[in-house]
Protein backbone atom coordinates (compact mmCIF):
# COMPACT_ATOMS: atom_id res chain seq x y z
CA UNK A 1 -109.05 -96.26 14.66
CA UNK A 2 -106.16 -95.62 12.67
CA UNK A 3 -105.46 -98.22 9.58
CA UNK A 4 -102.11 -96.38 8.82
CA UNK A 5 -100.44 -96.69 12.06
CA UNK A 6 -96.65 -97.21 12.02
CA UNK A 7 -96.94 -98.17 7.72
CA UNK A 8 -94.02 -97.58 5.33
CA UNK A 9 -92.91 -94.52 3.66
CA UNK A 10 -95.47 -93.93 0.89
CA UNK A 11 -92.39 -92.13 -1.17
CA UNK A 12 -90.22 -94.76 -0.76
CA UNK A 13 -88.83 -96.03 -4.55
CA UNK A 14 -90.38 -98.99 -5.82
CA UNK A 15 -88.04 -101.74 -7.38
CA UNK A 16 -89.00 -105.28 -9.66
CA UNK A 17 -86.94 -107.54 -10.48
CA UNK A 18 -88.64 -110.03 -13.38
CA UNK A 19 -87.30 -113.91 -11.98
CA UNK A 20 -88.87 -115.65 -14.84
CA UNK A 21 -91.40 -115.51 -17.81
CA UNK A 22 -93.66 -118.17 -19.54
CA UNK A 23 -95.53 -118.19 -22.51
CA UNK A 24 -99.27 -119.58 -21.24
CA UNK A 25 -102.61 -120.11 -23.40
CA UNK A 26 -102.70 -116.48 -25.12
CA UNK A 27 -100.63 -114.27 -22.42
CA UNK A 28 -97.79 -114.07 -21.04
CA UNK A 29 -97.08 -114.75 -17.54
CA UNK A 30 -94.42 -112.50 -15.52
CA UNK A 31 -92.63 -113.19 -12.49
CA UNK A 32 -91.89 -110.85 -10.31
CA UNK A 33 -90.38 -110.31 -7.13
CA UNK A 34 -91.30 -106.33 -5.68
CA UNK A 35 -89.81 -104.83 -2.88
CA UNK A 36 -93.03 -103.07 -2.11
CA UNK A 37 -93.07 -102.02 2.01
CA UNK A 38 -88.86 -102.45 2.95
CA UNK A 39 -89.95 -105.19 5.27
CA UNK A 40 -89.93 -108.28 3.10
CA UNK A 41 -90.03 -108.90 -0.44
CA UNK A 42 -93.38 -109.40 -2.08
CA UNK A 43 -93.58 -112.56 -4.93
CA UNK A 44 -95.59 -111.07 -7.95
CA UNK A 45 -97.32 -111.98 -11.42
CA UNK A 46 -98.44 -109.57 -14.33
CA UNK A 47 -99.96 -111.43 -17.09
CA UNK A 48 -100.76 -109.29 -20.41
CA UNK A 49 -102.02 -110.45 -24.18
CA UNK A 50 -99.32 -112.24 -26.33
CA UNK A 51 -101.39 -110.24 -29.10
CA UNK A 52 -100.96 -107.10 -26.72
CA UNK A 53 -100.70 -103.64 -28.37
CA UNK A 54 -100.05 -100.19 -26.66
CA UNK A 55 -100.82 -99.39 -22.74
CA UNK A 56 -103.62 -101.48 -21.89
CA UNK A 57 -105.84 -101.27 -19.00
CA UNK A 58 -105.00 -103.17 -16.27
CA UNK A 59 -106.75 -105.37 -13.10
CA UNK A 60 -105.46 -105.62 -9.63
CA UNK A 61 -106.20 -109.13 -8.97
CA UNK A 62 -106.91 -109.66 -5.00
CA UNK A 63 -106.40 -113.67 -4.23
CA UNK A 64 -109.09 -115.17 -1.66
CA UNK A 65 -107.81 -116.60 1.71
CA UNK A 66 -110.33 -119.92 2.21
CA UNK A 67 -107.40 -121.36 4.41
CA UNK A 68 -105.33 -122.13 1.52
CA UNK A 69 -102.11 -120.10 2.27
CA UNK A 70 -99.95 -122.73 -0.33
CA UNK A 71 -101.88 -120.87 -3.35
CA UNK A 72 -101.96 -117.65 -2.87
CA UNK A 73 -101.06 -115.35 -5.89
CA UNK A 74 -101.07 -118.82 -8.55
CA UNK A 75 -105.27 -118.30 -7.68
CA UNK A 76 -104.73 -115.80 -11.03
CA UNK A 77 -103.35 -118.57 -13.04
CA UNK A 78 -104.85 -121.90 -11.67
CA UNK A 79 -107.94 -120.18 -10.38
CA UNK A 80 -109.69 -122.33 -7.20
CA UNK A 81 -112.87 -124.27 -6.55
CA UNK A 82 -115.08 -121.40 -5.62
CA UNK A 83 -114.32 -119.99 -9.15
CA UNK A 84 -115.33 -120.50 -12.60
CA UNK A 85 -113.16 -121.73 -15.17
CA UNK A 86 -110.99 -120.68 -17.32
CA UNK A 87 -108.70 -119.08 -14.53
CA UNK A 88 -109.11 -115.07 -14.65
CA UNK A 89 -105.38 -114.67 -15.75
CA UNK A 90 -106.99 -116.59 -19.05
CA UNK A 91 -110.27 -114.56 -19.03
CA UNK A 92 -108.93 -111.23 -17.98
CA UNK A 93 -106.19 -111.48 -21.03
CA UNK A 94 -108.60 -113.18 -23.46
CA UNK A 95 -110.41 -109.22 -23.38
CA UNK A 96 -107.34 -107.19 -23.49
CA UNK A 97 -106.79 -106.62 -20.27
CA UNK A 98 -103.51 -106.81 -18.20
CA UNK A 99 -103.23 -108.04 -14.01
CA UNK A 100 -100.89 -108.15 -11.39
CA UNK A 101 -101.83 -110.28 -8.27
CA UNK A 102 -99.24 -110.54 -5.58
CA UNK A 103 -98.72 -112.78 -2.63
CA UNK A 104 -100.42 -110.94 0.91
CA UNK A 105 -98.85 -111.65 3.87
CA UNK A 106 -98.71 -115.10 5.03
CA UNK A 107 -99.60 -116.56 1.75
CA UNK A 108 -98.07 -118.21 -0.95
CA UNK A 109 -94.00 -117.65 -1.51
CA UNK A 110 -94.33 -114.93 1.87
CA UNK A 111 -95.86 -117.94 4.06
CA UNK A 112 -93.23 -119.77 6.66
CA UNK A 113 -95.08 -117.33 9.55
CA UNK A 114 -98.53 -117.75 10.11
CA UNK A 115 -101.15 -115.55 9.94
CA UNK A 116 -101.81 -115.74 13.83
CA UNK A 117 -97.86 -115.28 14.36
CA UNK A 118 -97.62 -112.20 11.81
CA UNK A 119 -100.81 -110.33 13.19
CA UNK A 120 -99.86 -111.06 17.20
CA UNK A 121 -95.89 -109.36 16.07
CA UNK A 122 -97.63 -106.31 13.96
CA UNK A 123 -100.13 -105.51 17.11
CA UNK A 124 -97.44 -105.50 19.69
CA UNK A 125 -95.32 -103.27 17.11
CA UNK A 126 -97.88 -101.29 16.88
CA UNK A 127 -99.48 -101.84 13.25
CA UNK A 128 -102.59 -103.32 11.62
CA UNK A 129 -102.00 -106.47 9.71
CA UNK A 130 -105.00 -105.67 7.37
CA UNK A 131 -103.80 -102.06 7.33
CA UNK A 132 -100.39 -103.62 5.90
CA UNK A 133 -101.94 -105.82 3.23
CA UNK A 134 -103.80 -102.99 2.01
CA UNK A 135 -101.03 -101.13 1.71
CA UNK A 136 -98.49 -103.73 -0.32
CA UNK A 137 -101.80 -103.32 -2.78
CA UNK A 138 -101.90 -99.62 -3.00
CA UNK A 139 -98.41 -99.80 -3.78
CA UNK A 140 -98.88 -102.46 -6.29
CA UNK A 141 -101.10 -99.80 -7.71
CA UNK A 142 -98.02 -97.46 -7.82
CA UNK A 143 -96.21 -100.49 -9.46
CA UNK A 144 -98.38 -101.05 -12.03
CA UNK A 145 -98.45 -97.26 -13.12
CA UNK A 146 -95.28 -97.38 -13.99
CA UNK A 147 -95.47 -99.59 -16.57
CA UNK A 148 -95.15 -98.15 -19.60
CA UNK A 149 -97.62 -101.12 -21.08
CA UNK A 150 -100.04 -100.35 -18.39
CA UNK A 151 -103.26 -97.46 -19.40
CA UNK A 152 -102.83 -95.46 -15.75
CA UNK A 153 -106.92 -93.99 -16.61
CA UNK A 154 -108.04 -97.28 -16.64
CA UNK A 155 -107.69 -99.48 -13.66
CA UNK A 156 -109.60 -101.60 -12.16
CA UNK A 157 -109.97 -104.24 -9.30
CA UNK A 158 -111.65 -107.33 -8.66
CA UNK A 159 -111.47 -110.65 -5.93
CA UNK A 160 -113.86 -113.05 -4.23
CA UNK A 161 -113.86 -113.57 -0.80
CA UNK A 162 -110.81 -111.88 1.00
CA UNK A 163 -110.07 -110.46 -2.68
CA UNK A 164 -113.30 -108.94 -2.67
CA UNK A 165 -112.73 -107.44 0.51
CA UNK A 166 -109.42 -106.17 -0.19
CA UNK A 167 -110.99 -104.83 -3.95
CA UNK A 168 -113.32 -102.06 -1.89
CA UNK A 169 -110.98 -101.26 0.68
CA UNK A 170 -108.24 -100.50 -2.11
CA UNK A 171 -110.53 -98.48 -4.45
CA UNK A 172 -111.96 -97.13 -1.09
CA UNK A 173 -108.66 -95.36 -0.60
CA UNK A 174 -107.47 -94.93 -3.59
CA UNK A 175 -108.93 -93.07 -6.68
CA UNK A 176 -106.54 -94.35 -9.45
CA UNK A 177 -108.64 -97.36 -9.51
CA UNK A 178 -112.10 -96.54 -11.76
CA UNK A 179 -113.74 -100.02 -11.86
CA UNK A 180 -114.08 -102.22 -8.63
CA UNK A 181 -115.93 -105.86 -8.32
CA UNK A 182 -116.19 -107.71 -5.06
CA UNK A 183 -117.44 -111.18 -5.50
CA UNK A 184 -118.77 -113.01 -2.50
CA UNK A 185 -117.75 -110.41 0.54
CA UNK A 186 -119.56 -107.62 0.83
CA UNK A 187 -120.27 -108.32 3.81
CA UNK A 188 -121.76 -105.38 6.96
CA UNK A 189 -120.26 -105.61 9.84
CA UNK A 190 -122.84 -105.51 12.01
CA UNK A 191 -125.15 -107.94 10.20
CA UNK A 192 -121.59 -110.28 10.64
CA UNK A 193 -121.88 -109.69 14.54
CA UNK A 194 -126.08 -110.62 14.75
CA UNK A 195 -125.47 -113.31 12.86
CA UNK A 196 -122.23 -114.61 14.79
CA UNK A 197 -120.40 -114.94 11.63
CA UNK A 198 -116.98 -113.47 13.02
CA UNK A 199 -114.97 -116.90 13.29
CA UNK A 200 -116.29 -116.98 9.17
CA UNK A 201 -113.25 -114.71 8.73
CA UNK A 202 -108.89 -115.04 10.03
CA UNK A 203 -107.92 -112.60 12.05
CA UNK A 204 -106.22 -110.28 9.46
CA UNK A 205 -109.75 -109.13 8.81
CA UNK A 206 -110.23 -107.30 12.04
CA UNK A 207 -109.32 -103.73 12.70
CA UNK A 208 -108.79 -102.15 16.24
CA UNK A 209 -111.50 -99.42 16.77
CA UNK A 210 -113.08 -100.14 13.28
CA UNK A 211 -116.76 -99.96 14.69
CA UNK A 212 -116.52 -96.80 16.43
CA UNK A 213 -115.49 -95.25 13.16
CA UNK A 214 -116.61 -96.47 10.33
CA UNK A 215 -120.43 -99.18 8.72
CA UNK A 216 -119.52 -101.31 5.38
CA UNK A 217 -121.55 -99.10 4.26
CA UNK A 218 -120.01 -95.96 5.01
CA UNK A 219 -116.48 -97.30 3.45
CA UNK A 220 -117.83 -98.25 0.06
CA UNK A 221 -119.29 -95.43 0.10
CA UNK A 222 -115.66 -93.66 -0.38
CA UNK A 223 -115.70 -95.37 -4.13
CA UNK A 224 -118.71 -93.14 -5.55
CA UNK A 225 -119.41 -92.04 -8.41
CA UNK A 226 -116.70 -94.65 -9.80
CA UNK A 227 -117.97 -97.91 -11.13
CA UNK A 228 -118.60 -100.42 -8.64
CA UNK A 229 -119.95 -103.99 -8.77
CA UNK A 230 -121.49 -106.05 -5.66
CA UNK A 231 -121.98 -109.54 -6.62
CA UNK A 232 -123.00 -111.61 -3.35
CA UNK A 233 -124.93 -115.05 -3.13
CA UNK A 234 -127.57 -115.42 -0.84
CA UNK A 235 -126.95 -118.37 0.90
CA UNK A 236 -123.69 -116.85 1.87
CA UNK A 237 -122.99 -116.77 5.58
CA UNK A 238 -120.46 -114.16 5.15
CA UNK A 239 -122.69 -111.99 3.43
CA UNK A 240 -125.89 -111.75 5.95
CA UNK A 241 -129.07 -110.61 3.79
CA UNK A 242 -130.38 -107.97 5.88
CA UNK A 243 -126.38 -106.76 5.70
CA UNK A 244 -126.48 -106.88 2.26
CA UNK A 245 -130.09 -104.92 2.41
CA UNK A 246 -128.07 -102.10 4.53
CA UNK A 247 -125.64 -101.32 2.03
CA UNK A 248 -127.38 -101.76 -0.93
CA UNK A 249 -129.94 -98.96 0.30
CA UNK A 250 -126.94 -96.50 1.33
CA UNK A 251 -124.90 -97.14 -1.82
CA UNK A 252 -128.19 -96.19 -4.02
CA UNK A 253 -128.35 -93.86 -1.95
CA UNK A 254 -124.70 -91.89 -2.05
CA UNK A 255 -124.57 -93.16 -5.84
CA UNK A 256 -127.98 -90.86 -6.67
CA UNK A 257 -126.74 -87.89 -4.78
CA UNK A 258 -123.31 -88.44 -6.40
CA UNK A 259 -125.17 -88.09 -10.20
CA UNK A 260 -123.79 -91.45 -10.81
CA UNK A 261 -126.72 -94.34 -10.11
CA UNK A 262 -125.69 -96.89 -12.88
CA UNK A 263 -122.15 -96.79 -11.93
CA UNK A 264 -123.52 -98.73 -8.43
CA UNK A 265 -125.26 -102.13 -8.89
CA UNK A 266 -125.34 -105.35 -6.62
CA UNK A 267 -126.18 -108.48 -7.84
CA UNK A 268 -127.53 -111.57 -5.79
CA UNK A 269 -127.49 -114.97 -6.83
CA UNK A 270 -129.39 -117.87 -4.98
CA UNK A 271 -125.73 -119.39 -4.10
CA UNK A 272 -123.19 -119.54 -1.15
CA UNK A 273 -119.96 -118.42 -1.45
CA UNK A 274 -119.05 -118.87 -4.78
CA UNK A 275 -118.76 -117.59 -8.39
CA UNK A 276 -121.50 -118.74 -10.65
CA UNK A 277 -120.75 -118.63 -14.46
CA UNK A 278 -123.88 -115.82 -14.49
CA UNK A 279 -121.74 -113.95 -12.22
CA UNK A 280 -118.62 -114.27 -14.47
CA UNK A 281 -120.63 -113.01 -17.26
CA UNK A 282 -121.97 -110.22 -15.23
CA UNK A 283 -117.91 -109.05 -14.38
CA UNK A 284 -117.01 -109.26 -17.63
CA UNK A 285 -119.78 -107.25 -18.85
CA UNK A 286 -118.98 -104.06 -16.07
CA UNK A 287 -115.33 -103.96 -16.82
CA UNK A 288 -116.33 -103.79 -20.72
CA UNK A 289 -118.75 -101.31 -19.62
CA UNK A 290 -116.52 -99.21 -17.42
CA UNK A 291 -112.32 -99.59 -19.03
């Protein structure tokens, strides 16, 4: 298994070019086309305080898939139905905090090519269509560093659903990110497969040779002793219980060997997939807690 196959130059320059601004409900509201990967272009928004004051710590904001490829990075302003209100542009801004969510592949201003299409082209050319979303978000890390307005020692990332998913994956790999919350997607692989819950997910979600390599588990595992929230609801089909069980154990685990147990906590909510306003609280809270 090899998630890097055939990606872009890592040391390739980054360039923005800012296509608009708005004044919204106590931020402001950047847009921003990136030329992230030298492929195609990647649509952008980085919303930050009107009140804002010096660097400020900042949130890579991971939009959820849920079929809806029209909405795509507009999830950080409008929010969507499995989400609380206000929209986490409004929330994430209304506690000093910064965010840049872009557009993945196949949704919002990059769909036109469906996901199907854009995963069958990437396997024959010999790359990994998740593999490529995660790394547009790794470099929208290195985007966001650059910022002058942006604290670089305090990052953070957060999602629900696909979001969530790509939130561990990216603080997985990458270490500039000190805070992570997944909301809703936490889910082990294996309890996915015993529960036949693999058509719950598109097929961006599935790796080549992922099993043979690597548990849930073992990949979250990468983000100890930095600060990492689980929140999952029980009634969840894409997060199986006895999954949930699995990697709750191991993370405890790794996180008490690592010196670091309170930076690891998953909470479970008698929900399905879906963000309760207890949950909201309980984000809110970490990212106080840990930026």
């Amino acid at each position: 298994m090899n998630l890097s196959d055939d990606l872009p130059d890592r040391d390739r320059a980054i360039s923005a070019e800012k296509v608009g601004e708005e004044q919204r409900k106590g931020y402001i509201l950047e847009k921003l086309v990136l030329d992230l990967n030298g492929i195609e272009l990647v649509p952008a928004y980085f919303v930050y305080p009107d009140t804002a004051q010096g660097p400020l710590p900042a949130i890579l904001y991971n939009h959820a898939h849920g079929g809806d490829y029209e909405l795509g990075k507009d999830e950080l302003i409008v929010g969507r139905d499995a989400l609380q209100r206000p929209p986490y542009a409004e929330a994430l801004t209304q506690q000093s905090y910064c965010a840049l969510c872009i557009d993945t592949w196949a949704f919002g201003e990059r769909r036109g090519r469906t996901e199907s299409e854009i995963f069958k082209q990437m396997l024959w050319e010999g790359q990994v269509m998740w593999g490529m979303m995660v790394y547009d978000s790794i470099r929208a890390i290195d985007y966001l560093v650059s910022r002058p307005d942006v604290d670089s020692e305090r990052l953070g990332t957060l999602g629900i659903s696909m979001g969530s998913t790509m939130a561990w994956w990216v603080a997985a790999l990458d270490t500039r990110v000190k805070a992570c919350i997944d909301i809703c997607c936490l889910t082990d692989f294996q309890a996915l497969i015993e529960t036949r819950g693999l058509d719950g997910h598109g097929v961006y979600y599935y790796v080549p040779g992922l099993l043979k390599h690597f548990t849930t588990a073992q990949i979250n595992a990468l983000i100890a002793p930095r600060a990492h929230l689980g929140i999952a609801g029980n009634y969840d089909r894409l997060t199986p219980p006895d999954g949930l069980d699995r990697i709750d154990a191991e993370l405890r685990r790794v996180y008490q060997e690592a010196g670091a147990p309170e930076a690891w906590k998953l909470l479970r909510y008698d929900v399905g997939h879906m963000e309760t306003a207890a949950m909201r609280a309980e984000v809110l809270k970490f990212l106080q807690l840990w930026l």
